[in-house]
C-alpha atoms as a PDB file:
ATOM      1  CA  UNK A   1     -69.156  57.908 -76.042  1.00  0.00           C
ATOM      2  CA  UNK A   2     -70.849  54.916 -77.484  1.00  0.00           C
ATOM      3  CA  UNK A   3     -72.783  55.929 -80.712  1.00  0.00           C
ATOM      4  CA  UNK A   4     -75.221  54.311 -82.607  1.00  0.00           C
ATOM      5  CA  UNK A   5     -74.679  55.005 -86.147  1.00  0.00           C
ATOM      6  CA  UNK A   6     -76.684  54.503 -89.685  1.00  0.00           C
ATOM      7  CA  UNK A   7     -74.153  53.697 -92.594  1.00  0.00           C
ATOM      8  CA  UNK A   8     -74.818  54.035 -96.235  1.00  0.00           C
ATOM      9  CA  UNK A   9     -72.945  52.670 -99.159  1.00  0.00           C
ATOM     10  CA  UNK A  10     -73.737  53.633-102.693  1.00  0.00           C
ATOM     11  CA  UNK A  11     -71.254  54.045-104.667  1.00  0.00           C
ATOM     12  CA  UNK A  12     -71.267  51.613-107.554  1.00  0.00           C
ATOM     13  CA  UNK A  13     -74.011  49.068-108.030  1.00  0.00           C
ATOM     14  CA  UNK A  14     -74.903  48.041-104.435  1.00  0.00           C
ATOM     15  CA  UNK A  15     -77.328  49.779-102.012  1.00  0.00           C
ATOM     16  CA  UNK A  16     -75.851  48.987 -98.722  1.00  0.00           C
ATOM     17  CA  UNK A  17     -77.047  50.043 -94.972  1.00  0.00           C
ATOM     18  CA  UNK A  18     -75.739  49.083 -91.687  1.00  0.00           C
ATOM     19  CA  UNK A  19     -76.322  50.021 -88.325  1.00  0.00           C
ATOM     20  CA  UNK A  20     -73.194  50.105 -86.137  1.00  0.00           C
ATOM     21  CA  UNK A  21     -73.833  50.301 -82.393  1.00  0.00           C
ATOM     22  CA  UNK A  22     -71.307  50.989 -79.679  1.00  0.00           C
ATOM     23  CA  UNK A  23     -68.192  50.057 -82.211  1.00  0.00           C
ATOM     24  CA  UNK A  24     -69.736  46.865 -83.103  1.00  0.00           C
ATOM     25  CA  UNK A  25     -71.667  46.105 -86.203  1.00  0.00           C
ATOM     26  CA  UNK A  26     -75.019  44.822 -85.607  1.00  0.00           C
ATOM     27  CA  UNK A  27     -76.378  43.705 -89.374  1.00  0.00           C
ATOM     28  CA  UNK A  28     -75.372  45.069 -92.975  1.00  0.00           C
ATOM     29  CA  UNK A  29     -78.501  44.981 -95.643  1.00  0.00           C
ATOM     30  CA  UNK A  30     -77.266  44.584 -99.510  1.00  0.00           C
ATOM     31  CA  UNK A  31     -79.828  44.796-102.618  1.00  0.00           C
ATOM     32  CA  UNK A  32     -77.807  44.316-105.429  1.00  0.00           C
ATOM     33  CA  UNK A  33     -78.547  45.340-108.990  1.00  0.00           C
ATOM     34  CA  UNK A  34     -79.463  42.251-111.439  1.00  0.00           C
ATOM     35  CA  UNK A  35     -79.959  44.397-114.429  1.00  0.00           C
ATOM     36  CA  UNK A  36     -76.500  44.830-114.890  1.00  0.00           C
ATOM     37  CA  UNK A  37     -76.355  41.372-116.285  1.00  0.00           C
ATOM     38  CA  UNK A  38     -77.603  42.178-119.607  1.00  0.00           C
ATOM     39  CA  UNK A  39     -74.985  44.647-120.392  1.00  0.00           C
ATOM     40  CA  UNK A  40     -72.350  43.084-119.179  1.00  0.00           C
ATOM     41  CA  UNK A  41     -70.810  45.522-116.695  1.00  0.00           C
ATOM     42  CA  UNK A  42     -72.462  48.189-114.685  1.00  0.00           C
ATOM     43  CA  UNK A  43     -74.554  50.718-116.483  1.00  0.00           C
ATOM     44  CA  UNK A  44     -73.978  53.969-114.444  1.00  0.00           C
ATOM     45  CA  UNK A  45     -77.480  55.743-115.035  1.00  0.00           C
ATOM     46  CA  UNK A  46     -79.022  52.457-114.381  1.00  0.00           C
ATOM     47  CA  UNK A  47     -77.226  52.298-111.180  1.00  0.00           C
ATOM     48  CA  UNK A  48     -77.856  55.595-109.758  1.00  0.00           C
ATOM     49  CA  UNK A  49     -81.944  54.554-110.930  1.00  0.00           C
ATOM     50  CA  UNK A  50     -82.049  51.321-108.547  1.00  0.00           C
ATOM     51  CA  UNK A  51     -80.470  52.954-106.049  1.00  0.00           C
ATOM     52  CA  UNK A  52     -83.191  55.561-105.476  1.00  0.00           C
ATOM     53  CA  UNK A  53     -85.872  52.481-105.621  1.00  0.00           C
ATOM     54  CA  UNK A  54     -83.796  50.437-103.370  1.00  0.00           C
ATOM     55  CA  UNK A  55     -81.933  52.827 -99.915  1.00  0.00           C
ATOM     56  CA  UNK A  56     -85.457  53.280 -98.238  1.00  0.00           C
ATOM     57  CA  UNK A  57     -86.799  50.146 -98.023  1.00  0.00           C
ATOM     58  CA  UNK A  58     -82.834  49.220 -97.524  1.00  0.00           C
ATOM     59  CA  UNK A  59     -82.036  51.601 -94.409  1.00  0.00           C
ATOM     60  CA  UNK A  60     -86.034  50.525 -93.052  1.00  0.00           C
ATOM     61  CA  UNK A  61     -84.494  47.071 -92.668  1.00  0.00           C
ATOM     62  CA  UNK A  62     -81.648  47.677 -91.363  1.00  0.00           C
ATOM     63  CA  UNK A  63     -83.215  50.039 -88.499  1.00  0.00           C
ATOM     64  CA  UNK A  64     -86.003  47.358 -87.887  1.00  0.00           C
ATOM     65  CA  UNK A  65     -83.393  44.084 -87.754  1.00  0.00           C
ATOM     66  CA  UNK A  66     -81.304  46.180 -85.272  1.00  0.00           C
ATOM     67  CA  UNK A  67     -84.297  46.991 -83.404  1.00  0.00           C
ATOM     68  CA  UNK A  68     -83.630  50.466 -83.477  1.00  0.00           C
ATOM     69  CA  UNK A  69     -85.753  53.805 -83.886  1.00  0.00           C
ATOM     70  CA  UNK A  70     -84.433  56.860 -86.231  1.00  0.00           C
ATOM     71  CA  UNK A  71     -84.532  58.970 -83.395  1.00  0.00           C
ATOM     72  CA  UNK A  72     -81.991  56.908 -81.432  1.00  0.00           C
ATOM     73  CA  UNK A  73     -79.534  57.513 -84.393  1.00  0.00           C
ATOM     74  CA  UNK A  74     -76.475  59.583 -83.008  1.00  0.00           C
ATOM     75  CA  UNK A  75     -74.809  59.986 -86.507  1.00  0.00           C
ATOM     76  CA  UNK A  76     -75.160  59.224 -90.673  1.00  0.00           C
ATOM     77  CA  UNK A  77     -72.556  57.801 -92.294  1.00  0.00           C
ATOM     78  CA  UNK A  78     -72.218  57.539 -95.929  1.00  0.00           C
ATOM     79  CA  UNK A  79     -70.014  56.672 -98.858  1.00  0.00           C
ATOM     80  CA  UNK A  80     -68.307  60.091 -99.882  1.00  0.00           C
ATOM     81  CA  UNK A  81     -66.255  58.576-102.869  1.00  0.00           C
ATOM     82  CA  UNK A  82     -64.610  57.760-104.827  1.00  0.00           C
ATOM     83  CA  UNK A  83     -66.931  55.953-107.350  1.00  0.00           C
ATOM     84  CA  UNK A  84     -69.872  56.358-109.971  1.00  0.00           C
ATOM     85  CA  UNK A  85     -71.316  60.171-109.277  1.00  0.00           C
ATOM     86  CA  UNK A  86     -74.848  59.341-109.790  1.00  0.00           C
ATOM     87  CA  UNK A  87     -75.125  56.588-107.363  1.00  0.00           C
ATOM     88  CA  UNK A  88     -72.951  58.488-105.136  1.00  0.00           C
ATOM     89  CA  UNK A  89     -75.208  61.250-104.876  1.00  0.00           C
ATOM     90  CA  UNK A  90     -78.147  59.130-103.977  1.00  0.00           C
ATOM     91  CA  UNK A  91     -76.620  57.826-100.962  1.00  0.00           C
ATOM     92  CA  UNK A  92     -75.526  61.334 -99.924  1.00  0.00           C
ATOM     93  CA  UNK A  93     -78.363  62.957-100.435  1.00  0.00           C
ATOM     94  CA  UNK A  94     -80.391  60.656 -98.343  1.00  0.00           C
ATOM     95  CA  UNK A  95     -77.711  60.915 -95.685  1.00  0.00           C
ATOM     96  CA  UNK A  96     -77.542  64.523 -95.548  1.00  0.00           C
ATOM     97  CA  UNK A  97     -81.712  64.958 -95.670  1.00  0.00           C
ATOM     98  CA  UNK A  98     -81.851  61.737 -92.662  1.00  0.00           C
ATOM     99  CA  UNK A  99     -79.412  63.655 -90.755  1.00  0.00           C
ATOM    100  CA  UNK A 100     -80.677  67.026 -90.810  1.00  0.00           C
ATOM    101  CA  UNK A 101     -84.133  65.617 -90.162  1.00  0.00           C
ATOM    102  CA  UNK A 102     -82.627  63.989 -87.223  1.00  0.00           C
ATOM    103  CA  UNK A 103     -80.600  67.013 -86.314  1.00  0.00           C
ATOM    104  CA  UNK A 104     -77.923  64.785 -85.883  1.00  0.00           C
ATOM    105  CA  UNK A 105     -73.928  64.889 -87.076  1.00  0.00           C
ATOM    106  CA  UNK A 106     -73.358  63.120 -90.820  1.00  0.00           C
ATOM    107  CA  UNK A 107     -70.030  61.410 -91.833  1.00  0.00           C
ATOM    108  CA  UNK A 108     -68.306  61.527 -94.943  1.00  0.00           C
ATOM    109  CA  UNK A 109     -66.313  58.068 -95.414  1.00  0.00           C
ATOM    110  CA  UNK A 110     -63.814  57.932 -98.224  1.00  0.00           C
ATOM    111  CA  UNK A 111     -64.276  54.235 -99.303  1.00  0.00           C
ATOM    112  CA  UNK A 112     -60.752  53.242-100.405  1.00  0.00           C
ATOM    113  CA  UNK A 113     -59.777  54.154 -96.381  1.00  0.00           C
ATOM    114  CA  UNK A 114     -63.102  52.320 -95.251  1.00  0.00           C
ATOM    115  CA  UNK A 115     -61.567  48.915 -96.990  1.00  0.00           C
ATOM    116  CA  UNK A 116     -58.328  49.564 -95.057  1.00  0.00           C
ATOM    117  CA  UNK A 117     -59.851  50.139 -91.916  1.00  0.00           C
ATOM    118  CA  UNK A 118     -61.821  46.936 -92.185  1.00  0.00           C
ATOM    119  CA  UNK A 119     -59.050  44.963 -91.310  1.00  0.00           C
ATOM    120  CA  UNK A 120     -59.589  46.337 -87.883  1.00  0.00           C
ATOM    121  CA  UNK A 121     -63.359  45.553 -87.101  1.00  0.00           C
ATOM    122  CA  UNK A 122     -62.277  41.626 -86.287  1.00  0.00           C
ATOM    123  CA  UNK A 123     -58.916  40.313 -84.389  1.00  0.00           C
ATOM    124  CA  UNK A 124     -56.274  40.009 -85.325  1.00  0.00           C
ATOM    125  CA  UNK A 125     -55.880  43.730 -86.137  1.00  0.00           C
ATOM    126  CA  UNK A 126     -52.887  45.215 -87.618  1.00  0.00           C
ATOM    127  CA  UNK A 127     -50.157  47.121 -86.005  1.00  0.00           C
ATOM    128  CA  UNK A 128     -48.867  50.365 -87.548  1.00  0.00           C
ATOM    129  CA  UNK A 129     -47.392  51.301 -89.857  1.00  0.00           C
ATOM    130  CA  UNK A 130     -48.170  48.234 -92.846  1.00  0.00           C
ATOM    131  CA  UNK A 131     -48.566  47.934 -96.519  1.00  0.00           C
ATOM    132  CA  UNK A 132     -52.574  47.282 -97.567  1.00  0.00           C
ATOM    133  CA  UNK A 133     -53.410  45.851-101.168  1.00  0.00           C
ATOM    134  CA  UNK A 134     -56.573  47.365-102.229  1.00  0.00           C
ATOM    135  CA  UNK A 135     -57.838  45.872-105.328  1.00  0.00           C
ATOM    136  CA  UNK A 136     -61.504  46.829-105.179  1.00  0.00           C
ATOM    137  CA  UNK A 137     -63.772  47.679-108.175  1.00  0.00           C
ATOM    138  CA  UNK A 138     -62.246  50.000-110.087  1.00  0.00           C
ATOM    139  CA  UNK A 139     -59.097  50.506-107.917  1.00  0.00           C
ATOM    140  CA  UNK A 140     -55.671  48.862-107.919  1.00  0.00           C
ATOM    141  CA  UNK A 141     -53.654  50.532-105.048  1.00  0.00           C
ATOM    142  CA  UNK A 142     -50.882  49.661-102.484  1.00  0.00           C
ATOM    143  CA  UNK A 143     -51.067  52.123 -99.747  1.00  0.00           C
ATOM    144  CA  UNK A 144     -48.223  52.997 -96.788  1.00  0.00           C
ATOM    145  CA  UNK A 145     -50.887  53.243 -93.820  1.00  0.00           C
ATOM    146  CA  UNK A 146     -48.888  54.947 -90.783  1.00  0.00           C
ATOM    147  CA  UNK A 147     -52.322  55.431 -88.924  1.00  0.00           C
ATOM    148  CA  UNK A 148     -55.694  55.223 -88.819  1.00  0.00           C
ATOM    149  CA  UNK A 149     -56.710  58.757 -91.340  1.00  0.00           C
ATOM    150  CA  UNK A 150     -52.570  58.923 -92.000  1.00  0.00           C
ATOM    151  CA  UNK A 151     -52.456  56.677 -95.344  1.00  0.00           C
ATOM    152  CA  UNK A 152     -50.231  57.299 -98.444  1.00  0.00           C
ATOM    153  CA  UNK A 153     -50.954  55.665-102.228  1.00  0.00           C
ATOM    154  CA  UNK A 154     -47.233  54.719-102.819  1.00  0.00           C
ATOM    155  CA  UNK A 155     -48.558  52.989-106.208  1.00  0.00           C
ATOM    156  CA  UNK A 156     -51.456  52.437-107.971  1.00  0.00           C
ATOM    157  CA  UNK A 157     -52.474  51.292-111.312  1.00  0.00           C
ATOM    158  CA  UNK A 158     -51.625  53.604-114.509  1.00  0.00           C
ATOM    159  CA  UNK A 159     -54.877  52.372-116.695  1.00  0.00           C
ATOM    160  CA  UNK A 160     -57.180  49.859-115.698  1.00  0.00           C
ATOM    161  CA  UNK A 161     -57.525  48.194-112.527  1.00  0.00           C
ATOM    162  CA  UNK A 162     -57.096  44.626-112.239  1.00  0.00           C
ATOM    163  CA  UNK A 163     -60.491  43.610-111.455  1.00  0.00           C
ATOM    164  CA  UNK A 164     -61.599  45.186-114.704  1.00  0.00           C
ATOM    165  CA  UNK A 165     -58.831  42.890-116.089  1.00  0.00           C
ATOM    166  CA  UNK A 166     -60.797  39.822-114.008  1.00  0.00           C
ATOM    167  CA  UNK A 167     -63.964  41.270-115.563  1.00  0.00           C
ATOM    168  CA  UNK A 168     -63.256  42.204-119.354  1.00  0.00           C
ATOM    169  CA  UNK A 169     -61.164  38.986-119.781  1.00  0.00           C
ATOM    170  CA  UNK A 170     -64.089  36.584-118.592  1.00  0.00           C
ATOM    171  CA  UNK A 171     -66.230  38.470-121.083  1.00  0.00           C
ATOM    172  CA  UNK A 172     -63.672  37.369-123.993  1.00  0.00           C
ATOM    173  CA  UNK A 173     -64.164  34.390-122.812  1.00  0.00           C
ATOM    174  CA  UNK A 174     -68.163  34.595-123.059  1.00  0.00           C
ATOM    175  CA  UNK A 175     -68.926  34.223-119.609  1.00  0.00           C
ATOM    176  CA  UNK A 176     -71.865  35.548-117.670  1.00  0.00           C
ATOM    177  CA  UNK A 177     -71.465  38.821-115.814  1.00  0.00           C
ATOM    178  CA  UNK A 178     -69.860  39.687-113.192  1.00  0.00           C
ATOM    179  CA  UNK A 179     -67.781  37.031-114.626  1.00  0.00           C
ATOM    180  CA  UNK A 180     -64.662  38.121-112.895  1.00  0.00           C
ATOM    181  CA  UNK A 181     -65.490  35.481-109.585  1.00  0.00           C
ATOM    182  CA  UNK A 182     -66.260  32.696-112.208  1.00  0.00           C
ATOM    183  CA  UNK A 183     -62.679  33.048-113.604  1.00  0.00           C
ATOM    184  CA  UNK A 184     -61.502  32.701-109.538  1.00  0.00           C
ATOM    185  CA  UNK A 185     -63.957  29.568-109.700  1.00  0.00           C
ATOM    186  CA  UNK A 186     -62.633  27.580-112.642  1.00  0.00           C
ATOM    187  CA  UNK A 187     -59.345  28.213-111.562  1.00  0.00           C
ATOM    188  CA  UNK A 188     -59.588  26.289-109.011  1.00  0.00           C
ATOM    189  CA  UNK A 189     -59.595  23.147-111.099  1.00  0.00           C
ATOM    190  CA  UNK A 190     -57.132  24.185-113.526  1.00  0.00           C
ATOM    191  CA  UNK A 191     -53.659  24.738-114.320  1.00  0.00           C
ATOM    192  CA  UNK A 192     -51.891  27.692-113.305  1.00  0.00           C
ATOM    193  CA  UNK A 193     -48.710  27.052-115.264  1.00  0.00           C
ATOM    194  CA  UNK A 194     -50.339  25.598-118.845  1.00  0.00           C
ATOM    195  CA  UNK A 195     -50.105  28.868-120.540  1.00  0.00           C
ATOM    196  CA  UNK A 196     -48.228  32.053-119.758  1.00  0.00           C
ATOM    197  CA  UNK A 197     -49.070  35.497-120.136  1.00  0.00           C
ATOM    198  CA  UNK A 198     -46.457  38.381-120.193  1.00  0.00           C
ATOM    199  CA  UNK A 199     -46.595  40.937-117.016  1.00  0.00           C
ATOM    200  CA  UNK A 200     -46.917  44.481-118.195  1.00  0.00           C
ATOM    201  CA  UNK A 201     -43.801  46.813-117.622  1.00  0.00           C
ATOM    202  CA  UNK A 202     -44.521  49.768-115.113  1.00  0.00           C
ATOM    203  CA  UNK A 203     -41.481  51.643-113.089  1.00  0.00           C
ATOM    204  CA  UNK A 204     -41.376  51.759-109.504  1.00  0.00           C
ATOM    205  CA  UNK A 205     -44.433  50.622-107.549  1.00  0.00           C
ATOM    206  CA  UNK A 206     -47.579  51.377-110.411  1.00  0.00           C
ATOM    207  CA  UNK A 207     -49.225  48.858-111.992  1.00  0.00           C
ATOM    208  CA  UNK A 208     -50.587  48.200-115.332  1.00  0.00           C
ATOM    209  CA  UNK A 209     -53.254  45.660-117.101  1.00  0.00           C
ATOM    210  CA  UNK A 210     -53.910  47.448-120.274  1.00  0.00           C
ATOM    211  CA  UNK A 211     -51.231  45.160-121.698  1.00  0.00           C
ATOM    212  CA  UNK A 212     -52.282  41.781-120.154  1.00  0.00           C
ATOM    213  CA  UNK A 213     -55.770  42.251-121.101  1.00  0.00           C
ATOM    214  CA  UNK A 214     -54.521  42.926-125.271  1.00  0.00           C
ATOM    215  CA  UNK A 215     -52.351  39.839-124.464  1.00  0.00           C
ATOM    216  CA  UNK A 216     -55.162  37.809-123.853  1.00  0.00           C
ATOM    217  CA  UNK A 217     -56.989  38.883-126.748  1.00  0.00           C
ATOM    218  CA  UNK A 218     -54.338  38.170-129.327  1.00  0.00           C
ATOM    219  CA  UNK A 219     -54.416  34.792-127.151  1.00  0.00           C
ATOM    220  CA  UNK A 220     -57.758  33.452-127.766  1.00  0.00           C
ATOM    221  CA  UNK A 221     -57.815  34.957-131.495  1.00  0.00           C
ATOM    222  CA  UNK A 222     -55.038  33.180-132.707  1.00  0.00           C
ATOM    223  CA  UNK A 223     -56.101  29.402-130.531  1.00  0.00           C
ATOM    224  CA  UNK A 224     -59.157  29.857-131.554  1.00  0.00           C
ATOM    225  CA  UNK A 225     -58.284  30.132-135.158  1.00  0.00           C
ATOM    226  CA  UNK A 226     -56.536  26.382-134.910  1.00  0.00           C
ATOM    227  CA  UNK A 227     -59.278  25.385-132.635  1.00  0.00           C
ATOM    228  CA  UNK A 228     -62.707  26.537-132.482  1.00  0.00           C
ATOM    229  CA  UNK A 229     -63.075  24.228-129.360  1.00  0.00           C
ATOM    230  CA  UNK A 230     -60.294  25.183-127.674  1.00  0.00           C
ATOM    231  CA  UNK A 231     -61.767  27.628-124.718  1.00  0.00           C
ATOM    232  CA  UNK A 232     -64.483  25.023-124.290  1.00  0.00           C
ATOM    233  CA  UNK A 233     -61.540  22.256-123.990  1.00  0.00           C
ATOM    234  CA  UNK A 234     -59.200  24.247-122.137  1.00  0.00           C
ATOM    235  CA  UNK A 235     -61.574  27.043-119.770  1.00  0.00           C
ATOM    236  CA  UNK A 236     -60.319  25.871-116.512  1.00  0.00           C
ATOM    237  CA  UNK A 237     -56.446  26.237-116.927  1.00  0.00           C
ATOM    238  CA  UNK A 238     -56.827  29.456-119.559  1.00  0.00           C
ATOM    239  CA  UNK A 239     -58.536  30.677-115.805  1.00  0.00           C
ATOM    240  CA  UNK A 240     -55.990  29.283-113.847  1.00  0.00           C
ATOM    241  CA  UNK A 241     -53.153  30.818-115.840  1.00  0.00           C
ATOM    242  CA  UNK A 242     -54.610  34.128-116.312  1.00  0.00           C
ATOM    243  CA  UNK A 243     -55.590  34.674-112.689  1.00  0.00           C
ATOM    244  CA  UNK A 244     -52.192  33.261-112.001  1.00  0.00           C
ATOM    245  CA  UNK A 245     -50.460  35.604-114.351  1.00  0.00           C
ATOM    246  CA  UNK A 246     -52.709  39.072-112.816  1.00  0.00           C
ATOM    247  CA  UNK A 247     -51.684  37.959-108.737  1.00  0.00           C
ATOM    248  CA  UNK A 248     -48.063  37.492-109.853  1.00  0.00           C
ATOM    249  CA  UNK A 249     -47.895  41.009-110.682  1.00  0.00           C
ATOM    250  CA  UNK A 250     -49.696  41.857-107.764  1.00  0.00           C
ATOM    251  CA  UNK A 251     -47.396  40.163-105.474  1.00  0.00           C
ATOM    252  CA  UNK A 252     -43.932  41.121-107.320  1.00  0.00           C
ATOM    253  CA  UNK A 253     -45.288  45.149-106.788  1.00  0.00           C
ATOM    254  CA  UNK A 254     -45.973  44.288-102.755  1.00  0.00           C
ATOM    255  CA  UNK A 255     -42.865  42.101-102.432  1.00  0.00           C
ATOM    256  CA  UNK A 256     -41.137  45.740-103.894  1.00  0.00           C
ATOM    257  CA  UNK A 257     -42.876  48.228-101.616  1.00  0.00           C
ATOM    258  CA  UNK A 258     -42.249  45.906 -98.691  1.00  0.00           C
ATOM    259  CA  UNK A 259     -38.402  45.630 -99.266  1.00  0.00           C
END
């Protein structure tokens, strides 16, 4: 069986719908959510809001780029969890409705196993069983996958996940949100060795940022004192040594579960 399939992804602050036909995947619509920006971080209310204005004309446009008809749908997809309820239940909502319109099956997708089984939509593929960093959103994992629904978290973070350390970090440093990629940016052209930050102490294969992200703090506080100028003066290698200092502890927790 070949099936032509309607996915929909909604479970932070992107309304996403693609149409997957016969394994391949023939388009993949985003609107994303600009009035984020003014708070600085994803407002979940706000999210779940845009989401209800945005996954019609969303999955119309992906059916019409694909050139296909509703009724030609063999199955619904959606995003089951985990992330933000309210936006969560938008997409599955609209799922469940579509498909029992359609009178066709509906898929629940657990998104931290949809990232993992990315890796397999493009060669090279991976062979079982390997180790899979996931460090998306909210989530900080590294997961033992022995098969394609047989995965095991062997670690994950204890507090915050480091891409809220990425994102709360570039707002110390009075960037724009998301300002997590403009840290990855400026790092680029900066030092990764000018300043160091400690790693955060966690037992066996967990992970913790709480500590590097009150590190960084006390950091700009107390150079900033000395110098007001100094994050102006020094932004690309305080990037460079921060994003450094986060993938170093990434790495030393992979380099562990792989030995």
């Amino acid at each position: 069986m070949n099936p032509t399939i309607l996915a929909i992804e909604s479970s932070c602050d992107e309304t996403s719908a693609a149409i997957v036909k016969r394994g391949k995947v023939l388009n993949n619509i985003i609107a994303t959510q600009s009035v984020h920006e003014n708070y600085g971080g994803v407002v979940p209310e706000l999210a779940s809001r845009a989401h209800q204005q945005n996954i019609v004309p969303v999955v119309d446009k992906a059916l019409k780029e694909a050139d296909i008809k509703k009724e030609n749908l063999d199955a619904v997809a959606f995003t089951q969890g985990p992330g933000l309820l309210g936006a969560l239940l938008v997409g599955s909502s609209f799922a469940k409705s579509l498909a029992q319109g359609l009178e066709i099956p509906i898929i629940g997708v657990n998104h931290m196993q949809a990232h993992i089984l990315a890796h397999f939509i493009d060669d090279p593929k991976p062979t079982f069983p390997f180790l899979c960093l996931t460090v998306s959103g909210g989530h900080t994992q590294i997961v033992l996958v022995r098969d394609y629904l047989e995965m095991e978290v062997i670690g994950e973070t204890q507090d915050d996940a480091v891409g809220e350390a990425f994102d709360k970090s570039a707002k110390l440093l009075n960037l724009p949100y998301p300002g997590g990629p403009l840290i990855d940016k400026y790092a680029k052209d900066g030092n990764p060795l000018a300043f160091e930050f400690p790693d955060s102490a966690m037992e066996g294969l967990n992970f913790s940022f709480s500590g590097i992200k009150t590190s960084f703090l006390y950091f700009l506080r107390d150079n900033l004192k000395k110098d007001p100028k100094f994050v102006k003066e020094n932004l690309y290698d305080i990037c460079a040594s921060l994003q450094h200092s986060l993938i170093r502890m990434l790495l030393q927790k992979v380099k562990k579960a792989a030995a």
